[in-house]
N, C-alpha and C. Protein backbone atom coordinates (compact mmCIF):
# COMPACT_ATOMS: atom_id res chain seq x y z
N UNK A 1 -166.65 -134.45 132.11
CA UNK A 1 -165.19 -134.43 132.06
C UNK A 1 -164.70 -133.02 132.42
N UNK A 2 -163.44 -133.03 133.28
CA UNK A 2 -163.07 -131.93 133.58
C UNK A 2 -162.54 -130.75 132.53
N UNK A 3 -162.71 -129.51 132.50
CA UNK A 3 -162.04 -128.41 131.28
C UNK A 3 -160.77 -129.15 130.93
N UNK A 4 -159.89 -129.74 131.86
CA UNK A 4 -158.15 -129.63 132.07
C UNK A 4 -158.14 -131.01 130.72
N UNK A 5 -159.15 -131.92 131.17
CA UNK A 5 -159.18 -133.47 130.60
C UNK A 5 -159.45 -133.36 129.32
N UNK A 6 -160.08 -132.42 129.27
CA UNK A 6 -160.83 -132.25 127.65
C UNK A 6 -160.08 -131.44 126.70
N UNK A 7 -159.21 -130.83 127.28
CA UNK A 7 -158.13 -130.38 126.40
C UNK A 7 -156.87 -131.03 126.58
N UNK A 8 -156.45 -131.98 127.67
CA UNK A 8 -155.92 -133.53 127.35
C UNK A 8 -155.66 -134.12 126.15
N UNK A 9 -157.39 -134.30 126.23
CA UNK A 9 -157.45 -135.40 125.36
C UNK A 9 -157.23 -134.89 123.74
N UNK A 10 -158.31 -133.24 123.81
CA UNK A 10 -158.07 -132.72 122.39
C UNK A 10 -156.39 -132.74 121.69
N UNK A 11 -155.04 -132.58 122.57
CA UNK A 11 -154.01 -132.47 122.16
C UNK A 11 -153.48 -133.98 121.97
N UNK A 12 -153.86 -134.69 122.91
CA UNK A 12 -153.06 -136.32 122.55
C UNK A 12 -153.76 -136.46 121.25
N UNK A 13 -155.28 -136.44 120.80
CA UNK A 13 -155.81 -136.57 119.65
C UNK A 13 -155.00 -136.09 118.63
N UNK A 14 -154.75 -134.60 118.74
CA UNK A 14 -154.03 -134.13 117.90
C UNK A 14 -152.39 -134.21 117.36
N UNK A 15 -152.09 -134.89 118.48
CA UNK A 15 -150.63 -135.43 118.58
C UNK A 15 -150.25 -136.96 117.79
N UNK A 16 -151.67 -137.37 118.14
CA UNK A 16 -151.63 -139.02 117.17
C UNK A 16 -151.87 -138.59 115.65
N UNK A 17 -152.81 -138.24 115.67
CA UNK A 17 -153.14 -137.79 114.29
C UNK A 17 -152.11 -137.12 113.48
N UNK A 18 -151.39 -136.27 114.11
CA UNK A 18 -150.52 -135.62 113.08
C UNK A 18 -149.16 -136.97 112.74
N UNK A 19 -149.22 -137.40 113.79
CA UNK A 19 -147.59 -138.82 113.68
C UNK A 19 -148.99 -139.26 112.90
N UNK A 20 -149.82 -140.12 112.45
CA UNK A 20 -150.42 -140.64 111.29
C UNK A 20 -149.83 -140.20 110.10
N UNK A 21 -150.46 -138.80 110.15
CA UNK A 21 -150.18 -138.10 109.01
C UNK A 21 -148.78 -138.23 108.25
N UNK A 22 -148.14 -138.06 109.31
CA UNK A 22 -146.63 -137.39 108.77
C UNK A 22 -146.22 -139.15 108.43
N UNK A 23 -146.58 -140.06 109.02
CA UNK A 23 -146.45 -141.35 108.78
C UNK A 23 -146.69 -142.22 107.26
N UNK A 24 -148.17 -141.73 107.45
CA UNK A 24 -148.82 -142.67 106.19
C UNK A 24 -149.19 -141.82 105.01
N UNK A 25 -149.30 -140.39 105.64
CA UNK A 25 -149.74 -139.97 104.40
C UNK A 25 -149.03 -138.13 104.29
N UNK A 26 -147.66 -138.19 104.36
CA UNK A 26 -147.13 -136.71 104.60
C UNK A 26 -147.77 -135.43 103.54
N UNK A 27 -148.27 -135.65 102.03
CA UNK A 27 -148.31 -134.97 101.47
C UNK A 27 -149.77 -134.37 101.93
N UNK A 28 -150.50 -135.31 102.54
CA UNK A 28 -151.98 -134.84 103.13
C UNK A 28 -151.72 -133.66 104.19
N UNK A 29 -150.53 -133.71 104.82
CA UNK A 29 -149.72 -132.74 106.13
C UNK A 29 -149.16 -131.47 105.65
N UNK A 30 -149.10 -132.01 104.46
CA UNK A 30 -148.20 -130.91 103.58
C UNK A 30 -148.85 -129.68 102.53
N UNK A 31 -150.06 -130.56 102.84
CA UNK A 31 -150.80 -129.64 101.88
C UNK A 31 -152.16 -129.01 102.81
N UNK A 32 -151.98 -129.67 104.06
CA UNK A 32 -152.87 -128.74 105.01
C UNK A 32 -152.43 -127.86 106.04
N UNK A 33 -150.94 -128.03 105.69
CA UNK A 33 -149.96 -127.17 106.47
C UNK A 33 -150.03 -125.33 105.45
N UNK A 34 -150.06 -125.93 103.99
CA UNK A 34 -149.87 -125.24 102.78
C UNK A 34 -151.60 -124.14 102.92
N UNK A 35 -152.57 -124.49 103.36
CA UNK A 35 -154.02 -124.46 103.94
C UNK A 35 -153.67 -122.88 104.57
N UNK A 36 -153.55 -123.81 105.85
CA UNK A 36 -152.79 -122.96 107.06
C UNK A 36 -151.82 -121.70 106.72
N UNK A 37 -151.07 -121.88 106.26
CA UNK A 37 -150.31 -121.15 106.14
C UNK A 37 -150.59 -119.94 104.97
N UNK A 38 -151.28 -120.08 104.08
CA UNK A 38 -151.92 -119.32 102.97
C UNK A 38 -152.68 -118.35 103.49
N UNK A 39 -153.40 -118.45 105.36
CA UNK A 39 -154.24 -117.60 105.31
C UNK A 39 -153.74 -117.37 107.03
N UNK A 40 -152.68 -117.14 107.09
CA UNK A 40 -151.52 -116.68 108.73
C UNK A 40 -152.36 -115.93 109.12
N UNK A 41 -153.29 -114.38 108.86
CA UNK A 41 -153.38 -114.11 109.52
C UNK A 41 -155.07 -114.10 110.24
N UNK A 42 -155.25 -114.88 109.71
CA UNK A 42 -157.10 -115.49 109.88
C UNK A 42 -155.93 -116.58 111.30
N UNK A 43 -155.42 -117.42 110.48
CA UNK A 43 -155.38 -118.23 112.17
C UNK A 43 -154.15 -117.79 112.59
N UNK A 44 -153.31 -116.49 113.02
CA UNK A 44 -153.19 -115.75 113.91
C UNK A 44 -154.26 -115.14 115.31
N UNK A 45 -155.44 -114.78 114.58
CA UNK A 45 -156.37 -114.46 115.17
C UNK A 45 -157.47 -116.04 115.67
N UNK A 46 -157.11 -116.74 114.93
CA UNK A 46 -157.74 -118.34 115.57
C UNK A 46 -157.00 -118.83 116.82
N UNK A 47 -155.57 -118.51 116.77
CA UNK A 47 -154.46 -119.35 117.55
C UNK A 47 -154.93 -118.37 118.67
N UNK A 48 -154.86 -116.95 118.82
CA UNK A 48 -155.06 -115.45 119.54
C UNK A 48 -156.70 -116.55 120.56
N UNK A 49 -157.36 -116.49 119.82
CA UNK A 49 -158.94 -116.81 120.45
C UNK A 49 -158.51 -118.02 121.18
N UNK A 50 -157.84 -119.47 120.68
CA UNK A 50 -157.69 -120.49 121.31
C UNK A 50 -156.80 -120.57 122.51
N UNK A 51 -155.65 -119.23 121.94
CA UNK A 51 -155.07 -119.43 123.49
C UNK A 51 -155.73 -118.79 124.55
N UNK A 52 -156.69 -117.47 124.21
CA UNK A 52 -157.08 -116.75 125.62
C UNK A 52 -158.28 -118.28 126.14
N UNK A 53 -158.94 -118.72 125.15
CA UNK A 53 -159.78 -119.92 125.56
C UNK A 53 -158.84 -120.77 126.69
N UNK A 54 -158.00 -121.77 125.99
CA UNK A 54 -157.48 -122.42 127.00
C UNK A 54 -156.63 -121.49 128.08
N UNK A 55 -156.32 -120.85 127.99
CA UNK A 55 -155.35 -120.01 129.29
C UNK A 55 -156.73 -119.79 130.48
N UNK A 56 -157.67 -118.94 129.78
CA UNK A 56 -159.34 -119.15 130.83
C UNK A 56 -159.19 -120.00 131.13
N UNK A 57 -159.10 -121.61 131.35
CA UNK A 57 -159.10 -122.44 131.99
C UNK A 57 -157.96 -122.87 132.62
N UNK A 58 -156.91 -123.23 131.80
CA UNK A 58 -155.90 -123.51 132.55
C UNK A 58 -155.36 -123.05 133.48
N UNK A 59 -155.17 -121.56 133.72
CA UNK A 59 -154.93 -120.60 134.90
C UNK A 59 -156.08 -120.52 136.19
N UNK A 60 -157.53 -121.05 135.60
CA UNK A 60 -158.28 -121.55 137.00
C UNK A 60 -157.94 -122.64 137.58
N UNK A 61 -157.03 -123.50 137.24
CA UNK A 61 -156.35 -124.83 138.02
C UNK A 61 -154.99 -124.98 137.80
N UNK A 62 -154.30 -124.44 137.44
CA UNK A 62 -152.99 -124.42 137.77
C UNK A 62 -152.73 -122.92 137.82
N UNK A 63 -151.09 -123.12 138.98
CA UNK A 63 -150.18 -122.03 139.17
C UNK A 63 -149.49 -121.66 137.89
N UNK A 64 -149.35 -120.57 137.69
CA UNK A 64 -148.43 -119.63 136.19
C UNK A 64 -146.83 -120.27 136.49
N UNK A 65 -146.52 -120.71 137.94
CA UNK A 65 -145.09 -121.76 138.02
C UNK A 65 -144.87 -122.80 137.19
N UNK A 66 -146.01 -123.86 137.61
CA UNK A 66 -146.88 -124.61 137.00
C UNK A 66 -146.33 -124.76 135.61
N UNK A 67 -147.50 -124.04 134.81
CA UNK A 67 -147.66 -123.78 133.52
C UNK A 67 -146.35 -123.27 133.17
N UNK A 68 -145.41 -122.59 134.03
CA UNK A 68 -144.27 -122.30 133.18
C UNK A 68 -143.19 -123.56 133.23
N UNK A 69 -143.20 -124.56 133.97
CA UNK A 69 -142.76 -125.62 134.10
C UNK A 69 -142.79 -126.38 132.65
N UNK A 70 -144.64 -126.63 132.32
CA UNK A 70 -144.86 -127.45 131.06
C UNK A 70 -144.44 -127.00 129.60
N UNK A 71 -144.16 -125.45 129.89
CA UNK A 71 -143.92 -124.41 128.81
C UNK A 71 -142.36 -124.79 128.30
N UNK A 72 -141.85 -125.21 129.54
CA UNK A 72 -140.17 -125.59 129.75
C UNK A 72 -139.94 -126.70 128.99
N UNK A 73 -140.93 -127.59 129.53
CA UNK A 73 -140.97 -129.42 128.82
C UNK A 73 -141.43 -129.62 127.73
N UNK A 74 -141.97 -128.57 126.97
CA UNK A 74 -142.77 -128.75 125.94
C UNK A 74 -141.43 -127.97 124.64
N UNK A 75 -141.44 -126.70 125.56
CA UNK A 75 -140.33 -126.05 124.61
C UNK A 75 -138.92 -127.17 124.12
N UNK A 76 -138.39 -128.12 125.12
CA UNK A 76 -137.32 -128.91 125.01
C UNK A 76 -137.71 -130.05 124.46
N UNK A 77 -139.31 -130.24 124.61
CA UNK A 77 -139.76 -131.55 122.82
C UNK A 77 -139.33 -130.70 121.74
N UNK A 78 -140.15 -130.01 121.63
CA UNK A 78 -139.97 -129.18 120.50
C UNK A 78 -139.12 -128.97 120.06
N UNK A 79 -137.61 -128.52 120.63
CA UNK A 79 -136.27 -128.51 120.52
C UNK A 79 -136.20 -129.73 119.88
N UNK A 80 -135.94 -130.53 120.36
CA UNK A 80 -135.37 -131.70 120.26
C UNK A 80 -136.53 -132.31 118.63
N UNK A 81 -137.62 -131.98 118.65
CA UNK A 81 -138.07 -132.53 117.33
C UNK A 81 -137.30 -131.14 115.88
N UNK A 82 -136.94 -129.75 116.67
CA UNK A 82 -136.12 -128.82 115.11
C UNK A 82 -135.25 -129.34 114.86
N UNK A 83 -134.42 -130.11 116.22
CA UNK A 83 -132.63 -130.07 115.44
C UNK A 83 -132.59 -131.26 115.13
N UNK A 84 -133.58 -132.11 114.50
CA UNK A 84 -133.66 -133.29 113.99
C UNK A 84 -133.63 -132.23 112.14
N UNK A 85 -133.27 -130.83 112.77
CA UNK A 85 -133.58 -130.24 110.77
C UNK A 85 -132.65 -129.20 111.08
N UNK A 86 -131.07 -129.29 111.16
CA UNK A 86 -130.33 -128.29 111.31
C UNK A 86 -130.29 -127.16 110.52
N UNK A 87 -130.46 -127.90 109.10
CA UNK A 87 -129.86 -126.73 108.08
C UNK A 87 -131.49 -126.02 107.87
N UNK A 88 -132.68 -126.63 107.91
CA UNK A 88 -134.05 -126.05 108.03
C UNK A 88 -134.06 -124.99 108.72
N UNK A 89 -133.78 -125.21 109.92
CA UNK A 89 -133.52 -124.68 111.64
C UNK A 89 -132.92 -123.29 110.81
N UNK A 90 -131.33 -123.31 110.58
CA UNK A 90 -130.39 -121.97 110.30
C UNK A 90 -131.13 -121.27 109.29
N UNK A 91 -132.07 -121.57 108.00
CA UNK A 91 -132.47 -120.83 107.04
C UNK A 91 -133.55 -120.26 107.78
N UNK A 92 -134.65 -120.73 108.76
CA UNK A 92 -135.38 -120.03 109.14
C UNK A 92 -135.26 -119.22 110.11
N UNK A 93 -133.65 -119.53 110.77
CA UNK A 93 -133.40 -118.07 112.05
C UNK A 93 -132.66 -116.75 111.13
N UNK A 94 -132.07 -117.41 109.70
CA UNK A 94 -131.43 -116.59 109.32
C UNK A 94 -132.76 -115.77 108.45
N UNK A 95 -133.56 -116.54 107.86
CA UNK A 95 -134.68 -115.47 107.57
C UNK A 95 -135.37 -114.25 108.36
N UNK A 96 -135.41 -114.81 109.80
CA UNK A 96 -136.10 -114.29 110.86
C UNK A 96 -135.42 -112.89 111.23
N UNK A 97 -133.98 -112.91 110.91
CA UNK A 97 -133.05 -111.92 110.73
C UNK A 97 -133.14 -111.10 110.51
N UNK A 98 -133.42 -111.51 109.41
CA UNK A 98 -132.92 -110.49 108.32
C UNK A 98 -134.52 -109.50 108.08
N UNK A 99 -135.38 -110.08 108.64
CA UNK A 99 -137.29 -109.46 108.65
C UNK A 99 -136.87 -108.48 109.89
N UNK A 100 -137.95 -107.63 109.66
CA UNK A 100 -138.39 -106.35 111.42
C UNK A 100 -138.66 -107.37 112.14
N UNK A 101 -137.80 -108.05 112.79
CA UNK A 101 -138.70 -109.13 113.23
C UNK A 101 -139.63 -108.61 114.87
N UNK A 102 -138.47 -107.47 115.55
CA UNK A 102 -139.23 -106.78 116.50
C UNK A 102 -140.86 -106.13 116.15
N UNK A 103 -140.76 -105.28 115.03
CA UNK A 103 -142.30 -104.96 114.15
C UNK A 103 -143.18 -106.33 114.03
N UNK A 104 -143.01 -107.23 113.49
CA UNK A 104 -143.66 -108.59 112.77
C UNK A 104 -144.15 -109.06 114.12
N UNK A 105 -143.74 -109.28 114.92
CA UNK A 105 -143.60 -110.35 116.33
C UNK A 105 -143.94 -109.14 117.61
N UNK A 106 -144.39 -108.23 117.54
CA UNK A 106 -144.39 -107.36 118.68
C UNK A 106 -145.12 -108.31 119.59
N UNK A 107 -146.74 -108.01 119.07
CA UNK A 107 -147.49 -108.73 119.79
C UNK A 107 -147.39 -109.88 120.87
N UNK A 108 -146.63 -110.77 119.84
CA UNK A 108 -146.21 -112.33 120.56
C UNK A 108 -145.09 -112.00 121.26
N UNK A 109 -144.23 -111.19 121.21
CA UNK A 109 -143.53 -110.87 122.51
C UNK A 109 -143.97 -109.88 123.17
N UNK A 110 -144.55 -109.55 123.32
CA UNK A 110 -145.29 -108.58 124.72
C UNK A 110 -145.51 -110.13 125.69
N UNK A 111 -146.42 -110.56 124.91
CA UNK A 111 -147.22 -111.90 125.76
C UNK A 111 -146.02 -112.75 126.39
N UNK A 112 -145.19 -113.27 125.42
CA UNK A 112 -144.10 -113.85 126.34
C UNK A 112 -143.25 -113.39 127.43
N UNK A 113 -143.42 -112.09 127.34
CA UNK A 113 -142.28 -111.05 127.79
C UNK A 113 -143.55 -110.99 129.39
N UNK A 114 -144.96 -110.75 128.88
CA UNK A 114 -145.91 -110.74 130.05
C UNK A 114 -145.83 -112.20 131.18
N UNK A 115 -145.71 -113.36 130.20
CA UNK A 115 -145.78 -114.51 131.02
C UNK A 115 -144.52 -114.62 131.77
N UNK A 116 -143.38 -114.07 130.80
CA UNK A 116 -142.25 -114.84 132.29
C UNK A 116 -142.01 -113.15 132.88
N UNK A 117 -142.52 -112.12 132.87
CA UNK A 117 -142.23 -111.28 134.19
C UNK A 117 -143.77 -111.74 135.30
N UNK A 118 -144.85 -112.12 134.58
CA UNK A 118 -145.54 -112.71 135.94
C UNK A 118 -145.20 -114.25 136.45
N UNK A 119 -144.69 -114.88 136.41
CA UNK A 119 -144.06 -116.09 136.61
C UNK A 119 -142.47 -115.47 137.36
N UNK A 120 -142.00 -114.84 137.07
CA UNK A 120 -140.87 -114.35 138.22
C UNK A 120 -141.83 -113.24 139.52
N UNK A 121 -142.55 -112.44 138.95
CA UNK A 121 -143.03 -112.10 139.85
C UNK A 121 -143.62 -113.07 140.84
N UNK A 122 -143.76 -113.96 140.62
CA UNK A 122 -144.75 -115.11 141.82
C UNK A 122 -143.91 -115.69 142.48
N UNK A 123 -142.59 -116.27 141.61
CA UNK A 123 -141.45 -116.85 142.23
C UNK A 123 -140.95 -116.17 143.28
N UNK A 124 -140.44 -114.97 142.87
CA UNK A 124 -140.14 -114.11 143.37
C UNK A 124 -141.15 -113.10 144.56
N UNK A 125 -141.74 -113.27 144.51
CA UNK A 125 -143.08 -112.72 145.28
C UNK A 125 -143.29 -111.13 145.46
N UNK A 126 -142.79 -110.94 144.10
CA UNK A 126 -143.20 -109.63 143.94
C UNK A 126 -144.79 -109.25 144.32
């Protein structure tokens, strides 16, 4: 199976499974979310390893246009599954606020800030 297929399939897997979860059994979601979250910065550094993993592959078969395309379609699920939680949504931008959030988040915006100036650079043909 191809790299591209196999991480396909790993996310539809993971996409069913969690609608299970949140379905039949939310407190099982809730308390492995509770998991997760107890130890941010162990899988900070998990999420860090999995993305340079899949980006190694994904960037050997697709264009960074591409990928910024799915980044687009994915970002506007995602949308569309927060503001199904408005008042959730406002407590956590208003938290985000009120934190360094430039200090807290450097990292993860360098990287974003890296992906869409090389994605205009290509467009653009810098």
């Amino acid at each position: 199976m191809h790299p591209l297929e196999v991480m396909a399939v790993l996310v539809s897997v993971a996409v069913l499974a969690k609608i299970l979860f949140l379905v039949f059994n939310p407190h099982a979601w809730v308390h492995l979310a509770k998991i997760f979250l107890k130890h941010a910065a162990i899988m900070r550094v998990v999420y860090l390893l999995l993305a340079v993993l899949v980006g190694y592959y994904v960037f050997q078969y697709l264009h960074v246009v591409e990928v910024a395309a799915v980044v687009l379609l994915v970002s506007l699920i995602m949308g569309m599954t927060w503001l199904e939680y408005p008042k959730q949504m406002l407590s956590v931008v208003q938290d985000i606020s009120k934190a360094d959030f430039l200090r807290t988040s450097f990292f993860t915006l360098l990287l974003w800030a890296a992906f869409a100036v090389w994605v205009l650079a290509s467009v653009l043909n810098f």
